[in-house]
PDB file of N, CA and C in Angstrom:
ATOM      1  N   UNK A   1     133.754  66.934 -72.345  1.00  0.00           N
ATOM      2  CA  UNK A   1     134.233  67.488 -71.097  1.00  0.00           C
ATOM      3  C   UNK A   1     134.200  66.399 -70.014  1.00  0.00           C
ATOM      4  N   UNK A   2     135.099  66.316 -69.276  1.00  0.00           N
ATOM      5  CA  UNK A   2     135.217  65.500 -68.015  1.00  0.00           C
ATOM      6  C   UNK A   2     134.238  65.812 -67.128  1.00  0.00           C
ATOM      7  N   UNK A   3     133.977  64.930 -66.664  1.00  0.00           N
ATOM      8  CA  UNK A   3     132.652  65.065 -65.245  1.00  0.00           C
ATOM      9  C   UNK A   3     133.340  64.478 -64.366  1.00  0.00           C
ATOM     10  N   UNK A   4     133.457  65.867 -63.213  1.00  0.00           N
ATOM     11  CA  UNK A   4     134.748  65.749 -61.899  1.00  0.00           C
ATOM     12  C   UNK A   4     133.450  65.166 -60.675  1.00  0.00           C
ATOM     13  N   UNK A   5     131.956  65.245 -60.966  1.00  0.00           N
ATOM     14  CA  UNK A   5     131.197  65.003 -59.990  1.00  0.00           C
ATOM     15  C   UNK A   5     131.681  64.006 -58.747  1.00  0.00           C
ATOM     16  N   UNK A   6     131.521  64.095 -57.489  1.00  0.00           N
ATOM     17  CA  UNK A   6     131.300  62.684 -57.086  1.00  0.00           C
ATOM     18  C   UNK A   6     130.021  61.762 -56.910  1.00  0.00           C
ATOM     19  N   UNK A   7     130.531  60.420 -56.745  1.00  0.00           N
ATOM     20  CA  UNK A   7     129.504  59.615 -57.433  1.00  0.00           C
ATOM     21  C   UNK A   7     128.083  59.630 -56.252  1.00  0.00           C
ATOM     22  N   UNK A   8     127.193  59.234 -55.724  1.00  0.00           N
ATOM     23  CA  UNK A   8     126.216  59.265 -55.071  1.00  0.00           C
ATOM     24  C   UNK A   8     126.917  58.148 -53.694  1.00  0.00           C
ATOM     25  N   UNK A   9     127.121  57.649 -54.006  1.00  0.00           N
ATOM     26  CA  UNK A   9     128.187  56.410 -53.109  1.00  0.00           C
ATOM     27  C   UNK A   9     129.447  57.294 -52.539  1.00  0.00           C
ATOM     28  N   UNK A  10     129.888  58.224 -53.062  1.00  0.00           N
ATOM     29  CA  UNK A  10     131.179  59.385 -52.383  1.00  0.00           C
ATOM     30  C   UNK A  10     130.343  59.839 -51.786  1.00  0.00           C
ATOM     31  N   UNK A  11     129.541  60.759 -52.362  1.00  0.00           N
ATOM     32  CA  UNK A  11     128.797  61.847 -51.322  1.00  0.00           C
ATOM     33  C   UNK A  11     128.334  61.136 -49.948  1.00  0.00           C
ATOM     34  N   UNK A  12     127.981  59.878 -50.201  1.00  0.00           N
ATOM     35  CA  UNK A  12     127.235  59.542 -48.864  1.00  0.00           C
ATOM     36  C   UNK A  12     128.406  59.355 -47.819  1.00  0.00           C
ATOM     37  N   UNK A  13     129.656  58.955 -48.108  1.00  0.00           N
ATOM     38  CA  UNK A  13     130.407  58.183 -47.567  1.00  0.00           C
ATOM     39  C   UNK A  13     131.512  59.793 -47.190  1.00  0.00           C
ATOM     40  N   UNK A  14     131.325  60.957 -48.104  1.00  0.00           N
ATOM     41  CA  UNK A  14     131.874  61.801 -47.381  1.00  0.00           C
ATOM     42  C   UNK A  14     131.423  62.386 -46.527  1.00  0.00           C
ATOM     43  N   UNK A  15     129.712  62.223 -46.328  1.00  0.00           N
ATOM     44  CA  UNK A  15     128.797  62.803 -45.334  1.00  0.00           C
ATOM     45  C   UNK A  15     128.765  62.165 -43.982  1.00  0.00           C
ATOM     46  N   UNK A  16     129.048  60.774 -44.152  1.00  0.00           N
ATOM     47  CA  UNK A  16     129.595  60.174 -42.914  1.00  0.00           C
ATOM     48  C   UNK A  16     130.928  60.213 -41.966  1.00  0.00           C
ATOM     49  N   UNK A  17     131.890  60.819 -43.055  1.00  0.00           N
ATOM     50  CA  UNK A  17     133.052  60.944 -42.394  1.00  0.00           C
ATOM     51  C   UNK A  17     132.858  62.416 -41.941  1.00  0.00           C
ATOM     52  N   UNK A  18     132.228  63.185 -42.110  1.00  0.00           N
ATOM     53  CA  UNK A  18     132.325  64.574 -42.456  1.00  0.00           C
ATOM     54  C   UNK A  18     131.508  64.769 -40.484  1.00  0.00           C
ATOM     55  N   UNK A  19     130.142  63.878 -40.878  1.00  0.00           N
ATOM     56  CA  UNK A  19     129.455  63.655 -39.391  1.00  0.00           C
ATOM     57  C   UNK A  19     129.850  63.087 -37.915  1.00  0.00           C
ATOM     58  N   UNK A  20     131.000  61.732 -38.632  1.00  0.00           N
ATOM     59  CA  UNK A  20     131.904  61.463 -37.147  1.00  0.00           C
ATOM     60  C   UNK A  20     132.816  62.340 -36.995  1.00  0.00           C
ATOM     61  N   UNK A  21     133.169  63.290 -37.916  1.00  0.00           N
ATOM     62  CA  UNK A  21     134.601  64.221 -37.401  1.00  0.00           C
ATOM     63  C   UNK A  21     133.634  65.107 -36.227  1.00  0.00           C
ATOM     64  N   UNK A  22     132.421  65.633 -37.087  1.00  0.00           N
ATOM     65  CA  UNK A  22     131.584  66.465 -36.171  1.00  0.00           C
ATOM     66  C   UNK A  22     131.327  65.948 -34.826  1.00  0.00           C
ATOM     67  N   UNK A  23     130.345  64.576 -35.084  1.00  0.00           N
ATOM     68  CA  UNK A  23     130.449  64.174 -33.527  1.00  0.00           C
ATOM     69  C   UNK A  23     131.912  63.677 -32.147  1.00  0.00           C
ATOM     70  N   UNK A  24     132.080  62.955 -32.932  1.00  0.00           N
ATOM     71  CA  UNK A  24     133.530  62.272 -31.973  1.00  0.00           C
ATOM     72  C   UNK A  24     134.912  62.908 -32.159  1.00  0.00           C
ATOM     73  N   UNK A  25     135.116  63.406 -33.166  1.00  0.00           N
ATOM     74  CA  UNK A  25     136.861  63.828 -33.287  1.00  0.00           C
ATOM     75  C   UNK A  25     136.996  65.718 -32.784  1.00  0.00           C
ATOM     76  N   UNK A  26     135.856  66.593 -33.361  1.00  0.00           N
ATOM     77  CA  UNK A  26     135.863  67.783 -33.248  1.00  0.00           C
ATOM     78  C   UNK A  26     135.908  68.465 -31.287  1.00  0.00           C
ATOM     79  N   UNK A  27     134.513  67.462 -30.515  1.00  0.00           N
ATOM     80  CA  UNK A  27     134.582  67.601 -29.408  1.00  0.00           C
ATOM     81  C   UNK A  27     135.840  66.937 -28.331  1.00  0.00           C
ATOM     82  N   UNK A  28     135.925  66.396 -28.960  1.00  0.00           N
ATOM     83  CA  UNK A  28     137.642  65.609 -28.079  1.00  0.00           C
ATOM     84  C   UNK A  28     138.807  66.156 -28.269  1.00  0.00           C
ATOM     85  N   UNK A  29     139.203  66.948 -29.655  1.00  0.00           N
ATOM     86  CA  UNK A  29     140.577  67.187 -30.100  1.00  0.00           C
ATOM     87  C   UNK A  29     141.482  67.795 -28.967  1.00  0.00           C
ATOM     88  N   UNK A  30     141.188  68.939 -28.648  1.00  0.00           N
ATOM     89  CA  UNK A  30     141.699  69.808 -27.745  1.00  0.00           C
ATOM     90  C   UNK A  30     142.266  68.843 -26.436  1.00  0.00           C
ATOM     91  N   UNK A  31     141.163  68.032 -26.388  1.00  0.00           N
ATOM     92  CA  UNK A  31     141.802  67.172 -24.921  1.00  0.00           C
ATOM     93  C   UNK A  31     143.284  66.068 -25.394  1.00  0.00           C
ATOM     94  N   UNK A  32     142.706  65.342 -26.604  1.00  0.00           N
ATOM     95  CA  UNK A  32     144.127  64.692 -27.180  1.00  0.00           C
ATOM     96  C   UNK A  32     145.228  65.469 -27.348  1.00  0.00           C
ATOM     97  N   UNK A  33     144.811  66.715 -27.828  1.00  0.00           N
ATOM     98  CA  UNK A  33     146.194  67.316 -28.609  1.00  0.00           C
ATOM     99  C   UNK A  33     146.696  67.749 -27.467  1.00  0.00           C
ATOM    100  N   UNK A  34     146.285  68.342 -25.956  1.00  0.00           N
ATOM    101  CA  UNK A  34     146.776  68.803 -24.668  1.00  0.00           C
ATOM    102  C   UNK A  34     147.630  66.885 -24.136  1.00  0.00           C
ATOM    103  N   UNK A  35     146.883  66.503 -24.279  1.00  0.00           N
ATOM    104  CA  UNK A  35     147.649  64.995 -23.264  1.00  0.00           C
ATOM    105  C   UNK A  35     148.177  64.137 -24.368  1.00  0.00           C
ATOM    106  N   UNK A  36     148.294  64.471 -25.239  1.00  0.00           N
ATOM    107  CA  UNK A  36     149.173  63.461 -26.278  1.00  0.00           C
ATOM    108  C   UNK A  36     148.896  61.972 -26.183  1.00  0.00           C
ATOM    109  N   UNK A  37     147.308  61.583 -25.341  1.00  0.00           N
ATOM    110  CA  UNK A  37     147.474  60.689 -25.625  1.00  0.00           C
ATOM    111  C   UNK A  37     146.814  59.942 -27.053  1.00  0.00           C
ATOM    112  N   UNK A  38     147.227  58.451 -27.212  1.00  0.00           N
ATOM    113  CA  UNK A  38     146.334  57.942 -28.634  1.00  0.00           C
ATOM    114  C   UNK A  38     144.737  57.968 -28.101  1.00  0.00           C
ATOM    115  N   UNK A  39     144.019  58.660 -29.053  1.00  0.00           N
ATOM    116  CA  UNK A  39     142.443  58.487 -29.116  1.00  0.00           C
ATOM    117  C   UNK A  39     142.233  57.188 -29.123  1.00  0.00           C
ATOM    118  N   UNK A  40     142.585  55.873 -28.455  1.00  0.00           N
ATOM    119  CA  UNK A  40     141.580  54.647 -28.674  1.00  0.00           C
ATOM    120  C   UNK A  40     140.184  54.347 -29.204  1.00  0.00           C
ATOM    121  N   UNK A  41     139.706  55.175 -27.737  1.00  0.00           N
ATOM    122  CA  UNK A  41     138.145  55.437 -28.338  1.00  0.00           C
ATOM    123  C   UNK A  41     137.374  55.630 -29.582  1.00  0.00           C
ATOM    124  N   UNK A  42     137.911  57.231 -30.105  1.00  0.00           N
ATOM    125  CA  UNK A  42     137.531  57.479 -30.987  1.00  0.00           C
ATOM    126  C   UNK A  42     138.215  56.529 -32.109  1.00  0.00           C
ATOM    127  N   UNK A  43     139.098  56.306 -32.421  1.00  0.00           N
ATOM    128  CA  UNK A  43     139.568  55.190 -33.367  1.00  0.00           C
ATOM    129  C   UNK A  43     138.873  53.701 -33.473  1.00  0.00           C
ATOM    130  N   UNK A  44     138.618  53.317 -32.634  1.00  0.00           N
ATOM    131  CA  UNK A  44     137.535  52.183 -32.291  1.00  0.00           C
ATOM    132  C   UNK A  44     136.388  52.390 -32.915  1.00  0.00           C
ATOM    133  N   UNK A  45     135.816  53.865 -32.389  1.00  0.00           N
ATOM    134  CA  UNK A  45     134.456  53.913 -33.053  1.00  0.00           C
ATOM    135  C   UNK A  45     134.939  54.377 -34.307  1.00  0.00           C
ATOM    136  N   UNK A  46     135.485  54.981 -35.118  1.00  0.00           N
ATOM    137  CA  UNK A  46     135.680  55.319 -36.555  1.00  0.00           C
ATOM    138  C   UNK A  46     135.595  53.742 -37.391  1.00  0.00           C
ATOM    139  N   UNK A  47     136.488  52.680 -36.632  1.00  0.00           N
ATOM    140  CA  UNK A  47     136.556  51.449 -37.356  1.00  0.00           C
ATOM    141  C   UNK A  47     134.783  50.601 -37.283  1.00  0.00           C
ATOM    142  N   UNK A  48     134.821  50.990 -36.232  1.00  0.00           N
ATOM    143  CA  UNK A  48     133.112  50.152 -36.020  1.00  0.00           C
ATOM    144  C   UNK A  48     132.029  51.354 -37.171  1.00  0.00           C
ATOM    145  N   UNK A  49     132.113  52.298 -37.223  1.00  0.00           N
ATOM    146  CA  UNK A  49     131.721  53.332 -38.559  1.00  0.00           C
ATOM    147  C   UNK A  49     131.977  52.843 -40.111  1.00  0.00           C
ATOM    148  N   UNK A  50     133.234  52.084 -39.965  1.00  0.00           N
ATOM    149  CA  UNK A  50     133.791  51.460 -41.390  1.00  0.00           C
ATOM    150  C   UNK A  50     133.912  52.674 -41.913  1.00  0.00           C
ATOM    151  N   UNK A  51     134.772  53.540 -41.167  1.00  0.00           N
ATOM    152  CA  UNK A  51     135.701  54.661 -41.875  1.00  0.00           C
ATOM    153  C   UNK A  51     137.244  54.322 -42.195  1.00  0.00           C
ATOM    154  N   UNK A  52     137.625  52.713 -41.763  1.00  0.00           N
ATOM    155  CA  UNK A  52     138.832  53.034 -41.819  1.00  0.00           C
ATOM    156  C   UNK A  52     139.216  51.659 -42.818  1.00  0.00           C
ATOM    157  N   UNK A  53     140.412  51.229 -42.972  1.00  0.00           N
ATOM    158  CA  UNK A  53     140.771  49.953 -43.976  1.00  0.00           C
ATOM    159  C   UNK A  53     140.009  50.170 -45.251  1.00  0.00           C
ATOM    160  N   UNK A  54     139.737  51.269 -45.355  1.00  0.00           N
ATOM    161  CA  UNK A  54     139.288  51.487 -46.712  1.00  0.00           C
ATOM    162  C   UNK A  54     139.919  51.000 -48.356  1.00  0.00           C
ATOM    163  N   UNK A  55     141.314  51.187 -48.004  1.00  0.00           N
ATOM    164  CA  UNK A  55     141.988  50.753 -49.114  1.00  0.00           C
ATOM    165  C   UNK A  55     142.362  49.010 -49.332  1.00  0.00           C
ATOM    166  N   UNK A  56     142.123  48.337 -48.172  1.00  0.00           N
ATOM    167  CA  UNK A  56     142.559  46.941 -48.138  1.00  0.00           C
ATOM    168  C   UNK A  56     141.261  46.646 -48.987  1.00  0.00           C
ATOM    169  N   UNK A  57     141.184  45.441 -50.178  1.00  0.00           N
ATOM    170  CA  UNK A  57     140.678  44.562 -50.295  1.00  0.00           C
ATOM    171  C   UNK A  57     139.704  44.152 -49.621  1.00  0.00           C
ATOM    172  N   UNK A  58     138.600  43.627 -49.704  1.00  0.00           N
ATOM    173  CA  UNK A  58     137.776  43.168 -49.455  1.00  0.00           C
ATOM    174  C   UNK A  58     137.509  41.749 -48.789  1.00  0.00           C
ATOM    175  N   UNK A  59     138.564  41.012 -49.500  1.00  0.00           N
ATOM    176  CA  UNK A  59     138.756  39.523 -49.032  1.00  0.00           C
ATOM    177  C   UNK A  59     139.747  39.750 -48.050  1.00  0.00           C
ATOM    178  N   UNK A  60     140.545  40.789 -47.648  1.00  0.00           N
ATOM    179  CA  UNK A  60     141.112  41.047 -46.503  1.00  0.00           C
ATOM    180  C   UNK A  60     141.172  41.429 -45.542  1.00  0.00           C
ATOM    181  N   UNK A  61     139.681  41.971 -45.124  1.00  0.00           N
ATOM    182  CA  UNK A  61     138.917  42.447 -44.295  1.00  0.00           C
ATOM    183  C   UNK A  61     138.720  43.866 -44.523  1.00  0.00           C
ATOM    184  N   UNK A  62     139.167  44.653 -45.845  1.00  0.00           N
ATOM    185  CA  UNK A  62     139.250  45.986 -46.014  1.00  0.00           C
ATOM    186  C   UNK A  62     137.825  46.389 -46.615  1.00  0.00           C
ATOM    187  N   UNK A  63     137.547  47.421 -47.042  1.00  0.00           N
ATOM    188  CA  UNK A  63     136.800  48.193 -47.533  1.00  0.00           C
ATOM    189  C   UNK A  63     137.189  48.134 -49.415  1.00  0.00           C
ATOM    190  N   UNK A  64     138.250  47.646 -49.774  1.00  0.00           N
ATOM    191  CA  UNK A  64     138.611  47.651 -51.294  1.00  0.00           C
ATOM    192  C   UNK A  64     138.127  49.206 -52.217  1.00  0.00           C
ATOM    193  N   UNK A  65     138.136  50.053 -51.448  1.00  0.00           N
ATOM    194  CA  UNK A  65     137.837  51.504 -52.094  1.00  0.00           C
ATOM    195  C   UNK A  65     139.065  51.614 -52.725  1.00  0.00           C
ATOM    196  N   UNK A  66     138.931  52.551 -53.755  1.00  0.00           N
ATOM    197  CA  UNK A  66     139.731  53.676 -54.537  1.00  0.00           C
ATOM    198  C   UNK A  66     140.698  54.520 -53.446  1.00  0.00           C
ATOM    199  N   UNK A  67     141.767  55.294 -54.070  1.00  0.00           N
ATOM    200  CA  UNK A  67     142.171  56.281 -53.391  1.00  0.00           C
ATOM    201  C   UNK A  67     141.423  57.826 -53.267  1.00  0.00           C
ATOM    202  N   UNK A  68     140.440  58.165 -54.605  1.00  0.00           N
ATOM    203  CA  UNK A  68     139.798  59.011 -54.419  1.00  0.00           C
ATOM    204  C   UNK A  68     138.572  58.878 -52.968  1.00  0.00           C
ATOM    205  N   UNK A  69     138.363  57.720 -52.771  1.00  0.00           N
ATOM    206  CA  UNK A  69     137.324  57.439 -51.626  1.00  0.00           C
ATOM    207  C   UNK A  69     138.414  57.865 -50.762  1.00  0.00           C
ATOM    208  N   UNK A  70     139.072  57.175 -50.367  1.00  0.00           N
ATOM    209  CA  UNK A  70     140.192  57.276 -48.938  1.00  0.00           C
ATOM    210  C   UNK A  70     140.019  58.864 -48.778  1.00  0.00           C
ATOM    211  N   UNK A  71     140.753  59.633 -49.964  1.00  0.00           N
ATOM    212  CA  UNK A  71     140.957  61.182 -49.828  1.00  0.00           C
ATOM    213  C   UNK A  71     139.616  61.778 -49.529  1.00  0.00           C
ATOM    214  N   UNK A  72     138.828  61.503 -49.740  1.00  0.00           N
ATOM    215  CA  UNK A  72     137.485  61.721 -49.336  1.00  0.00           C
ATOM    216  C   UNK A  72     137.378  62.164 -47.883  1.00  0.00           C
ATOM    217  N   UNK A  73     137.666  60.984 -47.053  1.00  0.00           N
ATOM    218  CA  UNK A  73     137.108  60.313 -46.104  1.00  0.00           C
ATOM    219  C   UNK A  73     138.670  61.186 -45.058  1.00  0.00           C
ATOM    220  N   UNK A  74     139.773  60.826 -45.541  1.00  0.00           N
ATOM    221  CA  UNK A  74     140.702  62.030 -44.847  1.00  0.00           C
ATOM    222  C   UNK A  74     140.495  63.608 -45.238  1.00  0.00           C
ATOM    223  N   UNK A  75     140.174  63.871 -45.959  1.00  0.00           N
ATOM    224  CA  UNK A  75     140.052  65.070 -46.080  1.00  0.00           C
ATOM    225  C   UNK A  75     138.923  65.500 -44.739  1.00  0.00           C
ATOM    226  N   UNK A  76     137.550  64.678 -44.713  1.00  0.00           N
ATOM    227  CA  UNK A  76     137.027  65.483 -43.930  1.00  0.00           C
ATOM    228  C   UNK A  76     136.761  64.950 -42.030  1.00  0.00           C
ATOM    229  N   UNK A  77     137.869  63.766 -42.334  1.00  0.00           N
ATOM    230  CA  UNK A  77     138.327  63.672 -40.756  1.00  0.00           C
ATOM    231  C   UNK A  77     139.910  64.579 -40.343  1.00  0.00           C
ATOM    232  N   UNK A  78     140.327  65.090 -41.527  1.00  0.00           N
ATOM    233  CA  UNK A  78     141.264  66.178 -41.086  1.00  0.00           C
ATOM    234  C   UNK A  78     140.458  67.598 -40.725  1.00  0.00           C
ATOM    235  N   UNK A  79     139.460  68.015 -41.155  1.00  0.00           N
ATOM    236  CA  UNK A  79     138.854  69.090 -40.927  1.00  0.00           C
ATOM    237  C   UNK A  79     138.416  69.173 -39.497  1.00  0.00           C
ATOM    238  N   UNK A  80     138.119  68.176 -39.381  1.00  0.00           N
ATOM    239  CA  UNK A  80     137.931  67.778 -37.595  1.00  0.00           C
ATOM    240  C   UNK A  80     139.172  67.817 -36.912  1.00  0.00           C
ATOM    241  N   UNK A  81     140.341  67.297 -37.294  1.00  0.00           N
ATOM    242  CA  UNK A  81     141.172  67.018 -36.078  1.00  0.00           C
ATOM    243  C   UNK A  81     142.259  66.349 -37.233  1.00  0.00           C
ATOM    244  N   UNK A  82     143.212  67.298 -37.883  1.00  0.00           N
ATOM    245  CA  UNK A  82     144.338  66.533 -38.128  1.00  0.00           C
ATOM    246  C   UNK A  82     145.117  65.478 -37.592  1.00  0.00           C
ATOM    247  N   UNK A  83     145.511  65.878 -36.016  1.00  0.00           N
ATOM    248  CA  UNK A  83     146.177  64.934 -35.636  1.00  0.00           C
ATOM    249  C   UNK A  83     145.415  63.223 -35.066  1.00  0.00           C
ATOM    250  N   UNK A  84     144.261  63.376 -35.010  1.00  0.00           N
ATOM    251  CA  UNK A  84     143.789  61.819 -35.005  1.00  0.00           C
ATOM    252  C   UNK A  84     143.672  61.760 -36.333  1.00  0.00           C
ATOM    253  N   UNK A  85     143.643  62.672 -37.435  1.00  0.00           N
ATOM    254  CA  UNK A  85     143.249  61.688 -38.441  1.00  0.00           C
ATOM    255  C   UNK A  85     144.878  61.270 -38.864  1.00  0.00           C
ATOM    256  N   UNK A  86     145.716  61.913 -38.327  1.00  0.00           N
ATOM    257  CA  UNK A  86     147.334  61.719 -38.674  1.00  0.00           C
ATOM    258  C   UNK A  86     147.611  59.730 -38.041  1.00  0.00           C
ATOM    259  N   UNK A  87     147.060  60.036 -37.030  1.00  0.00           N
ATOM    260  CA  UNK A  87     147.084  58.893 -36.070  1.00  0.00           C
ATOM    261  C   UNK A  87     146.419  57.155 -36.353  1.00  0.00           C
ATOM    262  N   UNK A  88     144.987  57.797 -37.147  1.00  0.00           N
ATOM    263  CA  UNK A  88     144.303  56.492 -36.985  1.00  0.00           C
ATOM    264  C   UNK A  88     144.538  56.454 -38.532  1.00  0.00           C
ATOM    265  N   UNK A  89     144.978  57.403 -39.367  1.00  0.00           N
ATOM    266  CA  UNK A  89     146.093  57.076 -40.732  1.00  0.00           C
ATOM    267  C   UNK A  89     144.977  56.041 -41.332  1.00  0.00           C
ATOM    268  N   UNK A  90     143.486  56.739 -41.979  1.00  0.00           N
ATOM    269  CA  UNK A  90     143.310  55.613 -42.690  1.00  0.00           C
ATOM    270  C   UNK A  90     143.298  55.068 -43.938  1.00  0.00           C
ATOM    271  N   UNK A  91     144.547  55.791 -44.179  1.00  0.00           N
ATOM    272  CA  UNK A  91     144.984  54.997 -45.714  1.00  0.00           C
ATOM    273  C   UNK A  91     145.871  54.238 -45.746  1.00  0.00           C
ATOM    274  N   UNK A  92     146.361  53.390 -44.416  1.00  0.00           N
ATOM    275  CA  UNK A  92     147.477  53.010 -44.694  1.00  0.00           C
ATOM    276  C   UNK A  92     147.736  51.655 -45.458  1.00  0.00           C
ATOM    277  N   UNK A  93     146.622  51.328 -46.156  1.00  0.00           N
ATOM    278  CA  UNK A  93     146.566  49.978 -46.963  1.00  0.00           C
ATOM    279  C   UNK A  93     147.806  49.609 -47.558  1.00  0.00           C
ATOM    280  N   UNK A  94     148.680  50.347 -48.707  1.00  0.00           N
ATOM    281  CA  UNK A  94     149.668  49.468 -49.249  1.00  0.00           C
ATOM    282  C   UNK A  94     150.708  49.184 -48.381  1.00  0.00           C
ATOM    283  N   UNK A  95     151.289  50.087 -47.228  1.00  0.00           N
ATOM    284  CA  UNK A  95     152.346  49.439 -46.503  1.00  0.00           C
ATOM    285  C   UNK A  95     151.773  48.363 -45.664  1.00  0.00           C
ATOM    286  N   UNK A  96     150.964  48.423 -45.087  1.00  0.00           N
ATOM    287  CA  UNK A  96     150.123  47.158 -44.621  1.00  0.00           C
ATOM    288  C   UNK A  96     150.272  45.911 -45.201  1.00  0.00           C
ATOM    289  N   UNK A  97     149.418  46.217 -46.765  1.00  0.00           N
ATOM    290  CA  UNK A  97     149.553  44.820 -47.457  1.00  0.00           C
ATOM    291  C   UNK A  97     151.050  44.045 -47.869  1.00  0.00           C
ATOM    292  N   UNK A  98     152.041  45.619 -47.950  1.00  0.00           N
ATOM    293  CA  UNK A  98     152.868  45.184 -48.372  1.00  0.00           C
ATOM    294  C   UNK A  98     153.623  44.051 -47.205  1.00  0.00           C
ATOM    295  N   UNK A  99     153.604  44.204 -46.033  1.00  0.00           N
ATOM    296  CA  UNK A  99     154.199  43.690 -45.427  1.00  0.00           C
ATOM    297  C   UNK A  99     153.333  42.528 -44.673  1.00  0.00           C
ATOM    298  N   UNK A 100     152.116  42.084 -44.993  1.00  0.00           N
ATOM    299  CA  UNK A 100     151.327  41.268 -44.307  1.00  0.00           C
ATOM    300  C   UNK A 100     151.200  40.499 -45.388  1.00  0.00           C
ATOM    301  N   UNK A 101     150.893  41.040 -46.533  1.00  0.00           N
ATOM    302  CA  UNK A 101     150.777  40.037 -47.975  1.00  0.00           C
ATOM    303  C   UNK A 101     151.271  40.500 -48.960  1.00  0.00           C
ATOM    304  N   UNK A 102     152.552  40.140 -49.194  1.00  0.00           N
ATOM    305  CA  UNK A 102     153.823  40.235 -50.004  1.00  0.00           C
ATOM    306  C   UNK A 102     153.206  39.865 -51.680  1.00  0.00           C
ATOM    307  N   UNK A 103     152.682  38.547 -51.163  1.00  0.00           N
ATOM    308  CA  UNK A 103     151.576  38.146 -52.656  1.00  0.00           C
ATOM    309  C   UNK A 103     151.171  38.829 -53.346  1.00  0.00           C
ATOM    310  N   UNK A 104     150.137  39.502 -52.646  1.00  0.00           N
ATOM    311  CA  UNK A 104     149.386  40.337 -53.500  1.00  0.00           C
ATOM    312  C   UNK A 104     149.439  41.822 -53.498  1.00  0.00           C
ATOM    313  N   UNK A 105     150.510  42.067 -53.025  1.00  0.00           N
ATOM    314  CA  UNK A 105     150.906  43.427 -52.836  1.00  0.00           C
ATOM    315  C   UNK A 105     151.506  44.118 -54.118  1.00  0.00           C
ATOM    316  N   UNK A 106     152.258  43.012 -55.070  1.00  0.00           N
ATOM    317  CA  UNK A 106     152.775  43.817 -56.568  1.00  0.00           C
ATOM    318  C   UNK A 106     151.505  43.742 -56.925  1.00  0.00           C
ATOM    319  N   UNK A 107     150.695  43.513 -57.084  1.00  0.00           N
ATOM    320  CA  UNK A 107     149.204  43.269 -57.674  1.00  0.00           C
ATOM    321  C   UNK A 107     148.687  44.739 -58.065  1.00  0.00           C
ATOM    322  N   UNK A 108     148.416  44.655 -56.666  1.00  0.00           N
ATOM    323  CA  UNK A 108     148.382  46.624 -56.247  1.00  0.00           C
ATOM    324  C   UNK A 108     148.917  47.552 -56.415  1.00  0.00           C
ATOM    325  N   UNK A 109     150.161  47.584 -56.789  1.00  0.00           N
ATOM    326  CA  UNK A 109     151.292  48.750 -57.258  1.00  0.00           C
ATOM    327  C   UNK A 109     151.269  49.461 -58.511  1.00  0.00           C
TER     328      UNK A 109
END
C-alpha cells in the first residue's frame, strides 16, 4: 500500500505557512481586497519567512522544493487570503526560470 503521509519536513513547513496566513495575511485581507492595493508588506515578510521561491533551485537563490511542498504552502496561504496568495504567486518558479535561465530551464521540464 502507498503511504500518502507527509514527511516531518512538510508538516513543519505546512505549519508555518498555515501560522503566517494566521498572523499577517488573515488580519489584513479585508483591507487589501477593499483598496486593491499590492500587499508589499505582507509579501516581504512571507519572503523573509522563506515561504516563497520555493520551487527555484537552490543555487538560484530558491528553496529547490518539490511541487508537493509548494502545494502545501499555497494551499494554506490560500485559506488565509486567496487573493495575496494569488498575488505573491509562490510557485512561480518555472516561468521565472524559464525566462531568466533558458539553460537550465529544459532541465526542469
Amino acid at each position: 500500500m502507498i503511504d500518502f503521509s507527509l514527511s516531518n519536513k512538510q508538516l513543519e513547513l505546512r505549519k508555518r505557512a498555515r501560522e503566517f496566513a494566521r498572523q499577517y495575511m488573515i488580519p489584513y485581507a479585508k483591507y487589501y481586497d477593499k483598496t486593491g492595493e499590492f500587499p508589499f508588506p505582507i509579501m516581504r515578510r512571507c519572503w523573509e519567512s522563506g515561504l516563497m521561491n520555493l520551487g527555484i533551485p537552490k543555487e538560484y537563490g530558491g528553496h529547490g522544493l518539490g511541487i508537493l511542498d509548494q502545494c502545501i504552502v499555497v494551499e494554506e496561504m490560500a485559506a488565509g487570503c486567496p487573493g495575496m496568495t494569488k498575488k505573491g504567486e509562490v510557485s512561480k518558479a518555472p516561468p521565472v526560470l524559464d525566462l531568466a535561465f533558458p539553460d537550465i530551464s529544459s532541465q526542469l521540464h
